[in-house]
Protein backbone atom coordinates (compact mmCIF):
# COMPACT_ATOMS: atom_id res chain seq x y z
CA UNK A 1 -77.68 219.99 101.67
CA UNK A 2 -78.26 223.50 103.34
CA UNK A 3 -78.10 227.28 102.65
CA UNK A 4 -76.41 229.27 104.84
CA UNK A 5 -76.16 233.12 104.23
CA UNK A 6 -76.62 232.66 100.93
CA UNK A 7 -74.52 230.26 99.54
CA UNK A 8 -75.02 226.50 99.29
CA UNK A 9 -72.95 224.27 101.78
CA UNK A 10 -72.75 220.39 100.48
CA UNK A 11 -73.05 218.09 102.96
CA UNK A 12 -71.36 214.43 103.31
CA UNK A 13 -73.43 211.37 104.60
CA UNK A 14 -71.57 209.20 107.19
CA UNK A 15 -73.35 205.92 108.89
CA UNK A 16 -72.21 205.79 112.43
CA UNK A 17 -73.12 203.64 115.56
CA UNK A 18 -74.47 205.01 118.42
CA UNK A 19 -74.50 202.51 120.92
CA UNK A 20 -72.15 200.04 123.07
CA UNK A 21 -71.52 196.98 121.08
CA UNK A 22 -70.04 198.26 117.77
CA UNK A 23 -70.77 199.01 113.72
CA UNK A 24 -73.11 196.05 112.20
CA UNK A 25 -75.59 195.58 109.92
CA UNK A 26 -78.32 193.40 110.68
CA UNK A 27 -78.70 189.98 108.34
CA UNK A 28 -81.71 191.84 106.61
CA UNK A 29 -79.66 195.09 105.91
CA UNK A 30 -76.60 192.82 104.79
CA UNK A 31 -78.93 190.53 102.39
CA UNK A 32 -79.86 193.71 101.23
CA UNK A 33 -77.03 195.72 100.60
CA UNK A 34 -75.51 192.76 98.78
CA UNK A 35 -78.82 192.57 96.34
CA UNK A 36 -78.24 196.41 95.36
CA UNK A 37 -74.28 195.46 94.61
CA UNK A 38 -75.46 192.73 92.34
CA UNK A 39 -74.42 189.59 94.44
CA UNK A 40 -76.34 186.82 96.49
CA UNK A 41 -76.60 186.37 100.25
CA UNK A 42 -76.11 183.01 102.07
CA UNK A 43 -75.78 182.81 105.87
CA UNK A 44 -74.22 179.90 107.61
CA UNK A 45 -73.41 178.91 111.50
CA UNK A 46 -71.01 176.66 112.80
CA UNK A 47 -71.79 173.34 114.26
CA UNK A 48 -68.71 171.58 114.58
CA UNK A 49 -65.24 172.32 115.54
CA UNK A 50 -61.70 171.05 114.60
CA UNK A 51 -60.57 171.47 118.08
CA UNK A 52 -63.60 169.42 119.49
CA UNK A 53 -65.34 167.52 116.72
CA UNK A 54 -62.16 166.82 114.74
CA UNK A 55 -63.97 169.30 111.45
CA UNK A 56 -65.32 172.60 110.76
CA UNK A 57 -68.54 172.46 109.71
CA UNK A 58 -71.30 175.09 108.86
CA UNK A 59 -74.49 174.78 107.79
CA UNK A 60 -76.60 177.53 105.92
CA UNK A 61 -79.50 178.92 107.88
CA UNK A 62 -82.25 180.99 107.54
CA UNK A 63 -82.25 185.18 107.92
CA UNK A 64 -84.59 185.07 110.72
CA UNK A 65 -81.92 182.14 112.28
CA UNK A 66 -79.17 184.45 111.32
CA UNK A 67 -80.81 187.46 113.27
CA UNK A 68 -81.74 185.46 116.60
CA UNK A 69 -77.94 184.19 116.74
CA UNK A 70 -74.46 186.50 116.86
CA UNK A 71 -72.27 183.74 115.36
CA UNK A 72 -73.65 183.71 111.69
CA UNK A 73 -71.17 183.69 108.88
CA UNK A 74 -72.73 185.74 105.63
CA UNK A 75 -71.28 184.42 102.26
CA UNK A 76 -71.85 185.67 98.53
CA UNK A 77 -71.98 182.40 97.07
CA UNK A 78 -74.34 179.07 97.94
CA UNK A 79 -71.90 176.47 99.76
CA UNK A 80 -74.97 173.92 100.03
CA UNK A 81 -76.81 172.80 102.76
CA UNK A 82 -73.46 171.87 104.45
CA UNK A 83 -69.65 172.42 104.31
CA UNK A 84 -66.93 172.32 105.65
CA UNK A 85 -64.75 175.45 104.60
CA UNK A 86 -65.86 179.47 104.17
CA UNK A 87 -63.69 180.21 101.22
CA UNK A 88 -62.08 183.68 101.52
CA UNK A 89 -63.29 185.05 98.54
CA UNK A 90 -66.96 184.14 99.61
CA UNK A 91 -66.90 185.54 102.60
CA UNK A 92 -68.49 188.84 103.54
CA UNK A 93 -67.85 190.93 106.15
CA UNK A 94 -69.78 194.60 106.95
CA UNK A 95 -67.43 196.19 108.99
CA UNK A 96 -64.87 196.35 105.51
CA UNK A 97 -67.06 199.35 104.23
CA UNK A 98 -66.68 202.74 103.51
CA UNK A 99 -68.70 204.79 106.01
CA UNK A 100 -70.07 207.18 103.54
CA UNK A 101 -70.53 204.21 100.91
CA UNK A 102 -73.38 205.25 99.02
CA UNK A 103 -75.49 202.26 98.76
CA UNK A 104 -74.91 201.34 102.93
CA UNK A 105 -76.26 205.28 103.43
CA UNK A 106 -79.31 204.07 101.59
CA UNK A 107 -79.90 200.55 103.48
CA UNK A 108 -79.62 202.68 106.93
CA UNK A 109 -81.91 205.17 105.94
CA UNK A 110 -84.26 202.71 104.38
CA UNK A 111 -84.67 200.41 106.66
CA UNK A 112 -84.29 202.87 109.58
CA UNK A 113 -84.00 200.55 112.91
CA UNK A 114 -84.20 197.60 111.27
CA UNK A 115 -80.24 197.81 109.16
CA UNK A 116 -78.51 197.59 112.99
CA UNK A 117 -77.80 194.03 114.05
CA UNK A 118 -78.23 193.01 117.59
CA UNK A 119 -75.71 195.00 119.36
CA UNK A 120 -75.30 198.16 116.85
CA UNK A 121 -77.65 200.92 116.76
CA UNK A 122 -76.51 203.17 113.27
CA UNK A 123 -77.74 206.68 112.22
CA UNK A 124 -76.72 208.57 109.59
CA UNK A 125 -74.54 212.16 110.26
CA UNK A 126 -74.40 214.86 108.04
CA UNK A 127 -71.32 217.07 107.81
CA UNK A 128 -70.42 219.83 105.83
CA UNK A 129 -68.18 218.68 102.79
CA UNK A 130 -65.30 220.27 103.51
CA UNK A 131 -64.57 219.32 106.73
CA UNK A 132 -61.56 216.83 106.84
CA UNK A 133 -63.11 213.58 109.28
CA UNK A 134 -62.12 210.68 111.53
CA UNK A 135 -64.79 208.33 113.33
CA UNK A 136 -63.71 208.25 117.14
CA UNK A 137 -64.75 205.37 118.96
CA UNK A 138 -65.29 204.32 122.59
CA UNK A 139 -66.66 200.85 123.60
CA UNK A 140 -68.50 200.43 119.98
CA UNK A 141 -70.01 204.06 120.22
CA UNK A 142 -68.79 206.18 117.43
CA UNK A 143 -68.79 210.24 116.98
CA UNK A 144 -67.64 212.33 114.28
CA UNK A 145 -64.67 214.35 114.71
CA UNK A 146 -62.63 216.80 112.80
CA UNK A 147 -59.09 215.96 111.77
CA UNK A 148 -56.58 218.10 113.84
CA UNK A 149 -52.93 217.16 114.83
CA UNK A 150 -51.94 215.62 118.21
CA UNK A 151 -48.58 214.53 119.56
């Protein structure tokens, strides 16, 4: 929030990424994010393939695992060591949230460099309150723009 001439202008919070690659939290910012809602966080990878192997299969794995490789599935409930299904309610997936979601404005700013996953790089904009908003995006970077019409 800022004064200006006087009077108080509110500001909205909007988590944005800045880079090539595209919006994503990092496994540590998800594992996070999903503690402050109240739920758990399990990530799993897949090792086998119906088209190849005749089965899905995925097998949880560790954070760190989860960080070091892009194909990591993150689930709210713990499917085992092993399955062979991600059930659709289970299954969690960042790029669903609301951009000005209080509680992903607070894992950003937290954890700083450290909530963007591999190929993400977020920051948090503020804009004036009032101002009706779109995020524009080219190639995974992101800006803020105001709303206007266009035919």
């Amino acid at each position: 929030m800022f004064v200006e001439s006087g009077s108080e202008v509110i500001m909205t919070k909007i988590v944005v990424n800045r880079c090539y690659g595209g919006f994503g939290l990092s496994p540590m910012a998800q594992k996070m994010y999903l503690k402050l809602i109240g739920k758990d966080c399990y990530f799993y990878k897949q090792t086998k393939y119906e088209h190849r192997d005749e089965i899905e299969e995925y097998v949880r794995t560790s954070m760190k695992e989860a960080t070091e490789n892009s194909f990591v599935y993150t689930v709210t409930k713990d499917l085992g060591e092993r399955t062979n299904k991600l059930p659709n309610d289970d299954f969690w997936y960042d790029g669903n949230l609301e951009r000005t979601d209080p509680i992903l404005i607070q894992v950003v700013e937290k954890l700083g460099k450290k909530a963007s996953d591999r190929l993400a790089e977020l920051e948090v904009v503020e804009i004036p309150d009032d101002v009706e908003w779109e995020i524009d995006e080219y190639d995974g970077i992101e800006s803020i723009h105001e709303k206007h019409r266009s035919w």
